[in-house]
N, C-alpha and C. Protein backbone atom coordinates (compact mmCIF):
# COMPACT_ATOMS: atom_id res chain seq x y z
N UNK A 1 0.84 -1.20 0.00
CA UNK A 1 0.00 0.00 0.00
C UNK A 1 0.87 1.24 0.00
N UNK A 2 0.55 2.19 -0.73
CA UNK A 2 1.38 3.49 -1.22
C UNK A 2 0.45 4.74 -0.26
N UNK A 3 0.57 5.49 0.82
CA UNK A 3 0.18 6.65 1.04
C UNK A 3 0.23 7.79 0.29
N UNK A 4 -0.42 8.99 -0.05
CA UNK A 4 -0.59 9.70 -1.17
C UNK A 4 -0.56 10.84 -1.11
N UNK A 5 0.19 11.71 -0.86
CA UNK A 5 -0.02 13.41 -0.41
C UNK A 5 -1.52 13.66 -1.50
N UNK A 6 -2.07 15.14 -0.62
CA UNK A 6 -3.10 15.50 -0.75
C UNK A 6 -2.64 16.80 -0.56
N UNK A 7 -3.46 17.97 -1.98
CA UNK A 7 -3.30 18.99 -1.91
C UNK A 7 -4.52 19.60 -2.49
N UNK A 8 -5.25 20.67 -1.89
CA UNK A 8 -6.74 21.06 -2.21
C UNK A 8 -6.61 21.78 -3.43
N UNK A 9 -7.03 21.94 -4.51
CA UNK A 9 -7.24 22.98 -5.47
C UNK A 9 -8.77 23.54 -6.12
N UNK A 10 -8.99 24.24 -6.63
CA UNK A 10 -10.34 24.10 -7.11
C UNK A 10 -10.29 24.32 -8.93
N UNK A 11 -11.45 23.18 -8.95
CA UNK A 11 -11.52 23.63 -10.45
C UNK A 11 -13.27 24.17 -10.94
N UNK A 12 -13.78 23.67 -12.01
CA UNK A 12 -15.06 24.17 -12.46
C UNK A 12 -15.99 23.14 -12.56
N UNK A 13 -16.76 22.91 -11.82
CA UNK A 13 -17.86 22.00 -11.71
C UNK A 13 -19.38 22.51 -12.73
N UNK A 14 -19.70 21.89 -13.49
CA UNK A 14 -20.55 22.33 -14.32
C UNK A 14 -21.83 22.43 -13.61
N UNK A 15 -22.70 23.23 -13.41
CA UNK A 15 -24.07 22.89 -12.91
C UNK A 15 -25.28 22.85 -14.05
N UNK A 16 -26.77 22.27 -14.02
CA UNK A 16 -27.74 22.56 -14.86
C UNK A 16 -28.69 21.62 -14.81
N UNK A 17 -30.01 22.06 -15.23
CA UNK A 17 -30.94 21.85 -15.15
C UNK A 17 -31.18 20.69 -16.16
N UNK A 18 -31.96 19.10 -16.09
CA UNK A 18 -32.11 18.06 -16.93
C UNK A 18 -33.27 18.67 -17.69
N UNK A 19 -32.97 18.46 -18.77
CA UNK A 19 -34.45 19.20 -19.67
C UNK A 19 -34.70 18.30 -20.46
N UNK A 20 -35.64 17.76 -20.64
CA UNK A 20 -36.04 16.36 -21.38
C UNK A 20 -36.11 16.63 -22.74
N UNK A 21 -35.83 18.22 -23.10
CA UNK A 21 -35.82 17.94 -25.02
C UNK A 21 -34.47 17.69 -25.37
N UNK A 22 -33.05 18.32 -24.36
CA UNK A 22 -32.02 18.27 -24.50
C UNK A 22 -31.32 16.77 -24.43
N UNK A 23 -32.25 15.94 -23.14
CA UNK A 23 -31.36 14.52 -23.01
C UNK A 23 -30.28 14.88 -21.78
N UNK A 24 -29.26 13.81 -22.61
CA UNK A 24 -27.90 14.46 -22.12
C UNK A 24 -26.77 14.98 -22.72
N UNK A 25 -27.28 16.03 -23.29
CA UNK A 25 -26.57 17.33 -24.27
C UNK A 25 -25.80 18.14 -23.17
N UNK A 26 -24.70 18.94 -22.91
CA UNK A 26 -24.31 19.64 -22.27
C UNK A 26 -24.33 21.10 -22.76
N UNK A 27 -25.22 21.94 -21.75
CA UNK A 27 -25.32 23.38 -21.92
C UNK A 27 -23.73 23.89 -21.59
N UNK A 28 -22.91 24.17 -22.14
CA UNK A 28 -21.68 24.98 -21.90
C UNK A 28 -21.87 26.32 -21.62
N UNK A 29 -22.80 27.03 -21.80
CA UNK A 29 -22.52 27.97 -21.06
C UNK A 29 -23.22 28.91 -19.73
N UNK A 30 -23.60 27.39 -19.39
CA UNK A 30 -23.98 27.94 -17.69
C UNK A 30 -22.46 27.64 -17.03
N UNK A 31 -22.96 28.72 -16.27
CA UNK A 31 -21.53 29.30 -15.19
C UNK A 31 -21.08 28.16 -14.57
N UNK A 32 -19.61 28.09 -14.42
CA UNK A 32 -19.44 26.60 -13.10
C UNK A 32 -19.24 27.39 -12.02
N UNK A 33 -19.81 26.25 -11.24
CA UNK A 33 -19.29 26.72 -9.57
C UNK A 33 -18.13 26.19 -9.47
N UNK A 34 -17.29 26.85 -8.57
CA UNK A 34 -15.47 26.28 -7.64
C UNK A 34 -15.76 25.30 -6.61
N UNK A 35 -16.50 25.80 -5.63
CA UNK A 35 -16.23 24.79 -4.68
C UNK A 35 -17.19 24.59 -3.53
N UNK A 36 -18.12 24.16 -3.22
CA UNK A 36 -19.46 24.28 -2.52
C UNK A 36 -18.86 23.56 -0.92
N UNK A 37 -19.18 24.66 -0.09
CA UNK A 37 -19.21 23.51 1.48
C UNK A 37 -20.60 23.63 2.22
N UNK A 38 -20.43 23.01 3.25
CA UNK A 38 -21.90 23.46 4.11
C UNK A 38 -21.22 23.18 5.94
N UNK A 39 -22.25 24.08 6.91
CA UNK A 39 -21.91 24.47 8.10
C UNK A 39 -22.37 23.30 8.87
N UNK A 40 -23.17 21.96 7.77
CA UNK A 40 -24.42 21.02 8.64
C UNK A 40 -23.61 19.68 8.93
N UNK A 41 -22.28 20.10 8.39
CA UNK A 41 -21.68 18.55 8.57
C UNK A 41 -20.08 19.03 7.71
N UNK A 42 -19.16 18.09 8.27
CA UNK A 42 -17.43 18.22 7.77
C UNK A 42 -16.99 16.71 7.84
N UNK A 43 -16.37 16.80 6.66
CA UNK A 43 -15.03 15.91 6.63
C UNK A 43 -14.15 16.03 7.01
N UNK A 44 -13.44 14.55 7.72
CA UNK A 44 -12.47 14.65 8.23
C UNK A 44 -11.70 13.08 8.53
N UNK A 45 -10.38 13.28 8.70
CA UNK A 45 -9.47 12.06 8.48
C UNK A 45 -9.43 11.73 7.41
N UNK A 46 -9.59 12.45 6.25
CA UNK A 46 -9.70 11.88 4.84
C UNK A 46 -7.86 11.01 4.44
N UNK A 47 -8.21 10.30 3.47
CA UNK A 47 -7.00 9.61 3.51
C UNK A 47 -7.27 8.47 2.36
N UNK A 48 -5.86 9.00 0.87
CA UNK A 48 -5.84 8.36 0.10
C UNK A 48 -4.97 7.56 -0.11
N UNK A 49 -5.35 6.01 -0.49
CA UNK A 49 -4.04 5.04 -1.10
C UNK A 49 -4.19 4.50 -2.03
N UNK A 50 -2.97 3.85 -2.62
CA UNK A 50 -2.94 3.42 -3.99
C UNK A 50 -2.67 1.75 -3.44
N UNK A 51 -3.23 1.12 -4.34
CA UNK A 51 -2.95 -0.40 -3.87
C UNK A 51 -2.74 -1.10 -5.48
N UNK A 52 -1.62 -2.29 -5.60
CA UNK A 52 -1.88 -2.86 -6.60
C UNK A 52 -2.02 -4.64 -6.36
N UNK A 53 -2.82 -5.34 -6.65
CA UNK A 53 -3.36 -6.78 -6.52
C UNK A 53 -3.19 -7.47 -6.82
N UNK A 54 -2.76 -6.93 -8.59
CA UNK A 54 -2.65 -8.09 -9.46
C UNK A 54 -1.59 -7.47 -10.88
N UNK A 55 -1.58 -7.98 -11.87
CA UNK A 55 -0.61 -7.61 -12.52
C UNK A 55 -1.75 -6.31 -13.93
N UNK A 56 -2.88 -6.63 -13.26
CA UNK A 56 -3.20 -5.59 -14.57
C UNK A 56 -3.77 -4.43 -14.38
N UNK A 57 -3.56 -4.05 -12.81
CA UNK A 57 -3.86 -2.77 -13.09
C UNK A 57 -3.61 -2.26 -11.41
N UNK A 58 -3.85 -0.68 -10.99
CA UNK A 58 -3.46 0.05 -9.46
C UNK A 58 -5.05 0.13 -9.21
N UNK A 59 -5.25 0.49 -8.01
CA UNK A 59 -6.59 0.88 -7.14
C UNK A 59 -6.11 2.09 -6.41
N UNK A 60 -6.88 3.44 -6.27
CA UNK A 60 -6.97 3.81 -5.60
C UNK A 60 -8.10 3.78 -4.69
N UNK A 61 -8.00 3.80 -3.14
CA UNK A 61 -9.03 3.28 -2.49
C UNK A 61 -8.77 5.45 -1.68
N UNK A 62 -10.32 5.68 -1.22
CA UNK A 62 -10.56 6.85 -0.54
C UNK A 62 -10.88 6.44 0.41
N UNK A 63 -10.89 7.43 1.63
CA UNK A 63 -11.97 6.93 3.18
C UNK A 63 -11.67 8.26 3.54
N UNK A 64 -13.14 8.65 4.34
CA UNK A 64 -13.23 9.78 4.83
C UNK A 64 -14.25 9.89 5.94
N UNK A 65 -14.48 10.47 7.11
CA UNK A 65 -15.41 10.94 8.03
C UNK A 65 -16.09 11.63 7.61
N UNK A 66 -17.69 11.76 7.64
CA UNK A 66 -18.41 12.81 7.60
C UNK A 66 -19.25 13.08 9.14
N UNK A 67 -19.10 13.90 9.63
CA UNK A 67 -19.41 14.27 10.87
C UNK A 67 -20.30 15.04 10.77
N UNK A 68 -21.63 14.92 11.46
CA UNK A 68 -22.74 15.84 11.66
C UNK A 68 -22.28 16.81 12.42
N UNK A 69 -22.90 17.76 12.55
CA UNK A 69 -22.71 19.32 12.94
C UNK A 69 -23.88 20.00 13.85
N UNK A 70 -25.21 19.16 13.36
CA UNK A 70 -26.40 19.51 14.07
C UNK A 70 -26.87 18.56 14.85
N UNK A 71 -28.40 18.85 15.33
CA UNK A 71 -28.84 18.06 16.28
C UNK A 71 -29.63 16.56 15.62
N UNK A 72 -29.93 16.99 14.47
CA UNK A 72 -31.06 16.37 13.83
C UNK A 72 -30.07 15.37 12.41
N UNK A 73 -30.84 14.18 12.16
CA UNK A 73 -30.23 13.07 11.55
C UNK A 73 -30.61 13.92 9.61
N UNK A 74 -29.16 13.86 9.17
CA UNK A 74 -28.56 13.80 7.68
C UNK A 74 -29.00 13.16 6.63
N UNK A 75 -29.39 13.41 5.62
CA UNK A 75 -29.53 12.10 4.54
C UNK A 75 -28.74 12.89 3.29
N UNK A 76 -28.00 12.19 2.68
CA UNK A 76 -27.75 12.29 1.51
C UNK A 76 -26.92 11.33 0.57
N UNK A 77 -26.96 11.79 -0.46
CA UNK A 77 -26.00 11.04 -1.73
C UNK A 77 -24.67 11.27 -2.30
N UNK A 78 -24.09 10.43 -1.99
CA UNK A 78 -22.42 10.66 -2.00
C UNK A 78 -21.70 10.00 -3.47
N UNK A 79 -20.92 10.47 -3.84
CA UNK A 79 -20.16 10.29 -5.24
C UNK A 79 -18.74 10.95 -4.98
N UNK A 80 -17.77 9.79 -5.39
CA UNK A 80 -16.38 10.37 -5.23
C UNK A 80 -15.85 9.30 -6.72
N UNK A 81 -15.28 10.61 -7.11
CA UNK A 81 -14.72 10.79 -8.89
C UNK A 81 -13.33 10.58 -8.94
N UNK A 82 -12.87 9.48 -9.15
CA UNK A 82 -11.58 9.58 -9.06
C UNK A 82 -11.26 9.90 -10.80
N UNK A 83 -10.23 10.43 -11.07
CA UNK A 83 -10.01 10.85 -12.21
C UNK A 83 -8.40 11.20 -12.89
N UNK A 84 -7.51 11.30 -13.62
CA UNK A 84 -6.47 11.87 -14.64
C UNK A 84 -6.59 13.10 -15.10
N UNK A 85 -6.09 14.11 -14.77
CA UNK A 85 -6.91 15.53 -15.91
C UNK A 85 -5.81 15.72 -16.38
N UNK A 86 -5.20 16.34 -17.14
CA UNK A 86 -4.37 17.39 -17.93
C UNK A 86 -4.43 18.54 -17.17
N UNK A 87 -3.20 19.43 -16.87
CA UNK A 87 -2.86 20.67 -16.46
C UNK A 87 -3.42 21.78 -17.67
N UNK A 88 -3.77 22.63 -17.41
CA UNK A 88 -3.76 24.00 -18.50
C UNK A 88 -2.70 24.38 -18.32
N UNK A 89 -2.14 25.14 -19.09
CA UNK A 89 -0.91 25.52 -19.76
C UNK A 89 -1.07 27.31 -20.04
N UNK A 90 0.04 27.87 -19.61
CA UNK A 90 0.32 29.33 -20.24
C UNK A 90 0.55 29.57 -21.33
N UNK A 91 0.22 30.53 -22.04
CA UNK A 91 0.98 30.74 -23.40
C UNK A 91 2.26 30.84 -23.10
N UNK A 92 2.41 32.46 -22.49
CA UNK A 92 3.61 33.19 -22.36
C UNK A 92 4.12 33.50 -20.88
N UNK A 93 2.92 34.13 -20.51
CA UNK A 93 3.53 34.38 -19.17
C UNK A 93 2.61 33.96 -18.05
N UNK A 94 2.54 34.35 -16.80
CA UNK A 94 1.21 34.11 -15.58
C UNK A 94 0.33 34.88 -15.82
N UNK A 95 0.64 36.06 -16.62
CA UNK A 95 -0.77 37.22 -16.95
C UNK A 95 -1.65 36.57 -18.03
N UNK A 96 -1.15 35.78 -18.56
CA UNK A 96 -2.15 35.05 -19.82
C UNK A 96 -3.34 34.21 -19.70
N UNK A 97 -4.46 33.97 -19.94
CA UNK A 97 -5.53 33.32 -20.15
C UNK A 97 -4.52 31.99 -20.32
N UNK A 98 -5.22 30.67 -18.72
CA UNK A 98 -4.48 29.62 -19.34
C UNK A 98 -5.50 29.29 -20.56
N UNK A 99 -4.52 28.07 -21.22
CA UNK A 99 -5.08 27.32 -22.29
C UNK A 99 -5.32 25.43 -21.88
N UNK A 100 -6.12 24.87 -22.31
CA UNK A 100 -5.50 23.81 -22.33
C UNK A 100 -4.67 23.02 -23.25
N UNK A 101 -4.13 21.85 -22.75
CA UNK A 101 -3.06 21.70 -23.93
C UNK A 101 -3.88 20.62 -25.04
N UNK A 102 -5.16 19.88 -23.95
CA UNK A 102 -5.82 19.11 -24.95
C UNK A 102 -7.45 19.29 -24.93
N UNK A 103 -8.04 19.21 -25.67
CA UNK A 103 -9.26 19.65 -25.79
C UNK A 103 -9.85 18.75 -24.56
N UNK A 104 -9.96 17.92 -24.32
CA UNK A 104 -10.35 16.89 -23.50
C UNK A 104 -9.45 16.70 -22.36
N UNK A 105 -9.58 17.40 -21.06
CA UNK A 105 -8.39 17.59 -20.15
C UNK A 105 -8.90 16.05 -19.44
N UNK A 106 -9.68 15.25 -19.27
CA UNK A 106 -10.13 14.22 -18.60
C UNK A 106 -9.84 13.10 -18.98
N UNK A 107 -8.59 12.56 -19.14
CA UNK A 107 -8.34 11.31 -19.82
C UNK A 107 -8.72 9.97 -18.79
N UNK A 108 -8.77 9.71 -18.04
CA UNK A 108 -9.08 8.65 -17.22
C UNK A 108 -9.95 9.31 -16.06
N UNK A 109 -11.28 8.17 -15.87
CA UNK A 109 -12.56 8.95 -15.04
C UNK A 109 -12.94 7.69 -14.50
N UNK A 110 -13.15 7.28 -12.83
CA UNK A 110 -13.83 6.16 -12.82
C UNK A 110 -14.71 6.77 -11.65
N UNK A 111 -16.08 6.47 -11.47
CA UNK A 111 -16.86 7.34 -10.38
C UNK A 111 -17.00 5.96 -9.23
N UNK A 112 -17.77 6.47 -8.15
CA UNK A 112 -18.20 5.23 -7.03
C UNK A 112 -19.47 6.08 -6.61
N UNK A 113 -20.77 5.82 -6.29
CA UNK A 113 -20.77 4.46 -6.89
C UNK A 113 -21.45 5.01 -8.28
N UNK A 114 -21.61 3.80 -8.84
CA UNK A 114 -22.77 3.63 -10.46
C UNK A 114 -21.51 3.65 -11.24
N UNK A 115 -22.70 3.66 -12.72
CA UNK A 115 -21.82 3.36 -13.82
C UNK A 115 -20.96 4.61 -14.47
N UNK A 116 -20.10 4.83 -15.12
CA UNK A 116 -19.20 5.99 -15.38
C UNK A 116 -20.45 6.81 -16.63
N UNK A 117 -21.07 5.96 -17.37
CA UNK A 117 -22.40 6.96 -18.15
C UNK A 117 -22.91 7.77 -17.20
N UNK A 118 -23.54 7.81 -16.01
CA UNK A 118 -23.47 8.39 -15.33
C UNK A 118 -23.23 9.96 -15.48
N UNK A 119 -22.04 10.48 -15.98
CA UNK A 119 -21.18 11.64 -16.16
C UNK A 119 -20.58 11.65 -17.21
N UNK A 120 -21.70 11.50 -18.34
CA UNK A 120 -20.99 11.21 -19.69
C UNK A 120 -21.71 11.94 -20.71
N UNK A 121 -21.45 13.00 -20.75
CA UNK A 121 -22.61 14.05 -21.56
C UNK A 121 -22.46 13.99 -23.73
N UNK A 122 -23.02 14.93 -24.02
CA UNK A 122 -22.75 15.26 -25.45
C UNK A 122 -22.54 16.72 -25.34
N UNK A 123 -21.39 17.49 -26.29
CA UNK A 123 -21.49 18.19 -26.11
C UNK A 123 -20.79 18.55 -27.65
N UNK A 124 -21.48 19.93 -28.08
CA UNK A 124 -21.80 20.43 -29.62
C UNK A 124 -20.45 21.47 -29.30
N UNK A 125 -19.15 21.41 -30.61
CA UNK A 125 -18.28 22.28 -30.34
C UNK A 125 -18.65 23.28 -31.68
N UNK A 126 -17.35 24.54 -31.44
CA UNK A 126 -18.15 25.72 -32.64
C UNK A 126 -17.91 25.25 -33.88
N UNK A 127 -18.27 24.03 -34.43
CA UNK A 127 -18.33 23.36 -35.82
C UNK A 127 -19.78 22.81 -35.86
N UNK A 128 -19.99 22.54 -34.98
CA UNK A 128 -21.54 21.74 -34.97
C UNK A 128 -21.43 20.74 -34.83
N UNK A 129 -20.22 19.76 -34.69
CA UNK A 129 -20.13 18.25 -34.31
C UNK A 129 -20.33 17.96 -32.96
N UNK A 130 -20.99 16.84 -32.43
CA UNK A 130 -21.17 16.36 -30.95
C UNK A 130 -19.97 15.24 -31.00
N UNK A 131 -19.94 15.42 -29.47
CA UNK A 131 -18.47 14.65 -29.47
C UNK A 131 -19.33 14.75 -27.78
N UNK A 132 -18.41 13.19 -27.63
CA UNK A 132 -18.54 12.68 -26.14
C UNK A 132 -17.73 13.63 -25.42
N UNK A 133 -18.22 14.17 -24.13
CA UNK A 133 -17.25 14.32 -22.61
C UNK A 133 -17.59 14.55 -21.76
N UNK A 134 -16.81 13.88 -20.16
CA UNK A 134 -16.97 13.66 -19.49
C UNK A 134 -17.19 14.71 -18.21
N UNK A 135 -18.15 14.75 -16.94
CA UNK A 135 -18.31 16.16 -16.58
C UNK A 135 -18.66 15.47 -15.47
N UNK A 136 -18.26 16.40 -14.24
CA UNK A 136 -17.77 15.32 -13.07
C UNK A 136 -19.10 15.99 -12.16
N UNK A 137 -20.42 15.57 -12.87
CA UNK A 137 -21.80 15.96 -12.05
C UNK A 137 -23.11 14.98 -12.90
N UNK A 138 -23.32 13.76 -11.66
CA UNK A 138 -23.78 13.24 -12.05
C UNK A 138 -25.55 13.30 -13.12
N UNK A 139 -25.81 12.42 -13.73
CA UNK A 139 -26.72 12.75 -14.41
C UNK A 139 -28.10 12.24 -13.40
N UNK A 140 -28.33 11.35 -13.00
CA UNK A 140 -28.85 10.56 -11.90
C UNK A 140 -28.34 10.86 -10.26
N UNK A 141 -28.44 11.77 -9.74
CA UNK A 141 -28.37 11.90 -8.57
C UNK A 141 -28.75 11.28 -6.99
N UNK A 142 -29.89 10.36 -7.90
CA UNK A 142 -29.93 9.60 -6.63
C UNK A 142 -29.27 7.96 -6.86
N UNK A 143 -28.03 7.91 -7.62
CA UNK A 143 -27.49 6.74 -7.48
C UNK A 143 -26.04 6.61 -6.75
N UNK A 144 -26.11 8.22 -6.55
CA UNK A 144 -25.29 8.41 -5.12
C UNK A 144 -25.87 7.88 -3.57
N UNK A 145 -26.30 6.43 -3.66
CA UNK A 145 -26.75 5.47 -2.60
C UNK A 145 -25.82 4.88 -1.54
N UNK A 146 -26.13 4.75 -0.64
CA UNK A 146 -25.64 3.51 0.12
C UNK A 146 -25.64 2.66 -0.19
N UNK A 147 -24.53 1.22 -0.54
CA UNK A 147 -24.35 0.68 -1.43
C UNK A 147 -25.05 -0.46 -0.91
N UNK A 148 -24.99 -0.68 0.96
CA UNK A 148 -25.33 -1.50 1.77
C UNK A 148 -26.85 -1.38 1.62
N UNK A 149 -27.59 -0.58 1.93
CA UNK A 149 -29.34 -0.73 2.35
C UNK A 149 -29.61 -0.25 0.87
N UNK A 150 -28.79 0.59 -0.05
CA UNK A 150 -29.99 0.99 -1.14
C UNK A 150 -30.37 2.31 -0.84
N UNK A 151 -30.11 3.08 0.18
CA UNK A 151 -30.87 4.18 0.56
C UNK A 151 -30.07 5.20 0.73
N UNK A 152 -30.56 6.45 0.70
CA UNK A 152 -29.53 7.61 0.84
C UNK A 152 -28.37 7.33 2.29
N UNK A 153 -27.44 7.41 2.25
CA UNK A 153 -26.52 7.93 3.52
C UNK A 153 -26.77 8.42 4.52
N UNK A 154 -26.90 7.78 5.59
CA UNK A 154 -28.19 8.21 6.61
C UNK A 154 -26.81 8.68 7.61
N UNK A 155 -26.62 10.10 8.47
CA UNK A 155 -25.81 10.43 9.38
C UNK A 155 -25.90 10.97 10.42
N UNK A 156 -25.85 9.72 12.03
CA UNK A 156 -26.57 10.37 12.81
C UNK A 156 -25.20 11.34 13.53
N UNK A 157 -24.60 10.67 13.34
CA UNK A 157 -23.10 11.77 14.36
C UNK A 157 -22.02 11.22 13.30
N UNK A 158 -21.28 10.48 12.99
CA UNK A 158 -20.44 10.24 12.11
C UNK A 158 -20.72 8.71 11.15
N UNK A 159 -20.00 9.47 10.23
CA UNK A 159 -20.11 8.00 9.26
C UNK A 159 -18.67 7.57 8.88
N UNK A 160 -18.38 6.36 8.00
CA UNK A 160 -16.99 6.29 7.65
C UNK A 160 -17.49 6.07 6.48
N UNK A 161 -17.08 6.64 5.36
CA UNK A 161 -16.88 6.53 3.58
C UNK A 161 -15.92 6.16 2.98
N UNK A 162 -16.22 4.66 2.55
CA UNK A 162 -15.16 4.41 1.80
C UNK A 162 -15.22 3.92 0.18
N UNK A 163 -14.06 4.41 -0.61
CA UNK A 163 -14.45 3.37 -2.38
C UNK A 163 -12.89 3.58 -3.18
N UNK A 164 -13.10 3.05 -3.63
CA UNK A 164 -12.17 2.31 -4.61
C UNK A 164 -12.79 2.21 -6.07
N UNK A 165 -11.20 2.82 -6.62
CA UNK A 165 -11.64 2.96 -8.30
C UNK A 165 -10.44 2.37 -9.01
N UNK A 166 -10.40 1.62 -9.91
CA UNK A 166 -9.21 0.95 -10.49
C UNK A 166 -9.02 1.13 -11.59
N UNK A 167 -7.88 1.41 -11.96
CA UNK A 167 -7.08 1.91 -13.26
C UNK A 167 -6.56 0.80 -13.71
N UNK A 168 -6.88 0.55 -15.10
CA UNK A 168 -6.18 -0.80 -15.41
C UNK A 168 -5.25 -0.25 -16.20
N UNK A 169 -3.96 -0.93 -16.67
CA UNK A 169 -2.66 -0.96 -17.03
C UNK A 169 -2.94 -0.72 -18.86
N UNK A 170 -2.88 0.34 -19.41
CA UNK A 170 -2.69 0.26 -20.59
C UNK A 170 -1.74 1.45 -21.21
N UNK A 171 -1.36 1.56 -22.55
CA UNK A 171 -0.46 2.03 -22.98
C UNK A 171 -0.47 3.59 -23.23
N UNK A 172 0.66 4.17 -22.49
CA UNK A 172 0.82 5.58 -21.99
C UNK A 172 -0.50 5.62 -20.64
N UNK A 173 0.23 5.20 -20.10
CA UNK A 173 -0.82 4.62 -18.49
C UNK A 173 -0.60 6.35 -17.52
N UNK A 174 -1.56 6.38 -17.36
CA UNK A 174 -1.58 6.80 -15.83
C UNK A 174 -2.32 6.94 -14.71
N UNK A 175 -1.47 7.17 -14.09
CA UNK A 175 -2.67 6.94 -12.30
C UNK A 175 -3.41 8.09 -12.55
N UNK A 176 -4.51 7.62 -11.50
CA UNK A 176 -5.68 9.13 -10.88
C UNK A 176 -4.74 10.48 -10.15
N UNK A 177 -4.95 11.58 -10.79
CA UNK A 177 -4.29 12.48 -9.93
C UNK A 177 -5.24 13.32 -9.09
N UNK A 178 -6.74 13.13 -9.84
CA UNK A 178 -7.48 14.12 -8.70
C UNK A 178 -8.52 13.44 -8.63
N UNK A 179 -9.11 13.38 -7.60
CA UNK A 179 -10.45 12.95 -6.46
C UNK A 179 -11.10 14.21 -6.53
N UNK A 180 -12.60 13.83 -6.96
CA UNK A 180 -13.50 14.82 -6.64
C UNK A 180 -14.80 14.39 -5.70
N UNK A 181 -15.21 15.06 -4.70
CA UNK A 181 -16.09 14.50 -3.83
C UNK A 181 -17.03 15.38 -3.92
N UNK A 182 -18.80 14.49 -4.12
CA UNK A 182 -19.86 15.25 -4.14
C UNK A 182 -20.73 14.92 -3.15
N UNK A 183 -21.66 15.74 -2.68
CA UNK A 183 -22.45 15.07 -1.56
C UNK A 183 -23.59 15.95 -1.59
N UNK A 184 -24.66 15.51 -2.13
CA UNK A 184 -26.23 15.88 -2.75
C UNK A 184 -26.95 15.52 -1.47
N UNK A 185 -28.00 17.20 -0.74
CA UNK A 185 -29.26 16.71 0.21
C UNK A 185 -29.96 15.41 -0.11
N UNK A 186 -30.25 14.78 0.36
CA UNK A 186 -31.44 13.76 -0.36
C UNK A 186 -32.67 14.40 -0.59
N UNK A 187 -33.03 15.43 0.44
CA UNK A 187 -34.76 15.80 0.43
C UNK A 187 -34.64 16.48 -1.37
N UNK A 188 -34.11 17.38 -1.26
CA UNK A 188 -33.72 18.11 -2.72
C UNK A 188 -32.69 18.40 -3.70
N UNK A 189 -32.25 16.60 -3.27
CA UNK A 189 -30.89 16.78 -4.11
C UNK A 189 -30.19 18.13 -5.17
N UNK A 190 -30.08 18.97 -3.79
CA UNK A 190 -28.84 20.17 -3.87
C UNK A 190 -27.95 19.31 -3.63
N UNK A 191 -26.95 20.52 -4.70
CA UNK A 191 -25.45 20.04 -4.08
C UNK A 191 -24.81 21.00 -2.64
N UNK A 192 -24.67 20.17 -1.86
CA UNK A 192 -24.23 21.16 -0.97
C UNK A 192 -22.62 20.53 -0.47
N UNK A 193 -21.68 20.01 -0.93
CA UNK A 193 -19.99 19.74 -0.85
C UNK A 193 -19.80 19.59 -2.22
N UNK A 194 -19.07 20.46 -2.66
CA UNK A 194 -17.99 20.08 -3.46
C UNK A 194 -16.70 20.24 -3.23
N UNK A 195 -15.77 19.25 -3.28
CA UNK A 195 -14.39 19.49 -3.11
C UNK A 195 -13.02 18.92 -4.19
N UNK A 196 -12.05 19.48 -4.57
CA UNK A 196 -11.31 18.62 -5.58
C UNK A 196 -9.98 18.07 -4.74
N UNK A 197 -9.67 17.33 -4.99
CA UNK A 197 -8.06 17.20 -3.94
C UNK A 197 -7.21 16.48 -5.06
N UNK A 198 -5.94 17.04 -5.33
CA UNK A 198 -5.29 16.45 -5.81
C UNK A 198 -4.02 15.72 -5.39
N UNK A 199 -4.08 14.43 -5.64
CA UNK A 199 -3.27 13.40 -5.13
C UNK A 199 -1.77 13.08 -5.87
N UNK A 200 -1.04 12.68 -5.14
CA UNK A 200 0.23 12.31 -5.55
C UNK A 200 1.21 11.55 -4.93
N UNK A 201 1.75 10.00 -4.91
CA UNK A 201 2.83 9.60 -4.38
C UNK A 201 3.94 10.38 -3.70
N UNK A 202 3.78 9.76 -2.53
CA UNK A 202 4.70 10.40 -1.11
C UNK A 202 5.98 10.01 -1.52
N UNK A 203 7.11 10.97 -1.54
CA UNK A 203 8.51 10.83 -2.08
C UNK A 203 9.05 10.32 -1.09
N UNK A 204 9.87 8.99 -0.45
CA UNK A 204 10.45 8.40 0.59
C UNK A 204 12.03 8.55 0.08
């Protein structure tokens, strides 16, 4: 087992409304949000590792505390995104509009729980072609379940969260560098946590 430094950053979480003429088309230009918390509950002891099992591929496994804050019992739906992105890139200097270097900064995406369609939109570029990509807000919100009963995440004082996403071994490979964690009310599946953390092998 490999321990994993952890460093917070924020990126752009897409938000929007399911509209049944659209499907799952992606509106690009509703605003993203950075980074959503709430006062009703915190994480804590979070803690990432990398594990490998077998010869064809790494796991990263997550675990985290969620601790109530109030008097009254929690419900919600939890989703943690493990993922590969691409850095944006400067042109010239730090004053510059970054760029990215590839149109598709998301090369490796595995979610917990459900299936990775899930977070798998269409989206129309300025040519008019649809092209698949991936957008780290689920389409189905309530399959952010408890994997045990079936039912939202029930929290009366603390919970322990744990999942595992596995990268299998293929050519120009790489590990997950960032974890994204979501955590949807149940009554009205709002989002109320978003967080990104980016991970990296501890230098010994």
């Amino acid at each position: 087992m490999k321990q994993l430094l952890i460093s917070f950053f924020v990126i752009p979480v897409v938000l929007f409304s399911q509209d049944k003429s659209t499907g799952d088309r992606l509106d690009i230009r509703n605003k993203p949000v950075l980074s959503v918390s709430s006062d009703l509950f915190k994480l804590r002891n979070m803690c990432f590792s990398k594990f490998q099992y077998d010869i064809s591929g790494e796991t990263l496994e997550t675990v985290f505390q969620i601790e109530n804050l109030t008097n009254a019992q929690l419900q919600f739906y939890i989703f943690v995104i493990a993922s590969y992105e691409l850095d944006h890139i400067t042109k010239f200097s730090s004053f510059d509009r970054p760029i990215p270097i590839d149109d598709n900064l998301i090369k490796n995406i595995q979610a917990y729980p459900g299936d990775i369609a899930n977070f798998e939109y269409t989206e129309t570029d300025e040519n008019g072609v649809d092209k698949k990509v991936y957008q780290k807000y689920p389409k189905n919100i309530k399959a952010g379940i408890d994997q045990e009963t079936g039912k939202p995440h029930i929290v009366h004082d603390t919970i322990i969260f744990r999942s595992k996403h596995f990268s299998k071994f293929v050519k120009n490979y790489h590990f997950f560098n960032t974890v994204t964690i979501l955590v949807f009310d149940a009554d009205d599946e709002k989002l109320v946590f978003c967080q990104n953390y980016r991970v990296r092998p501890i230098r010994r």
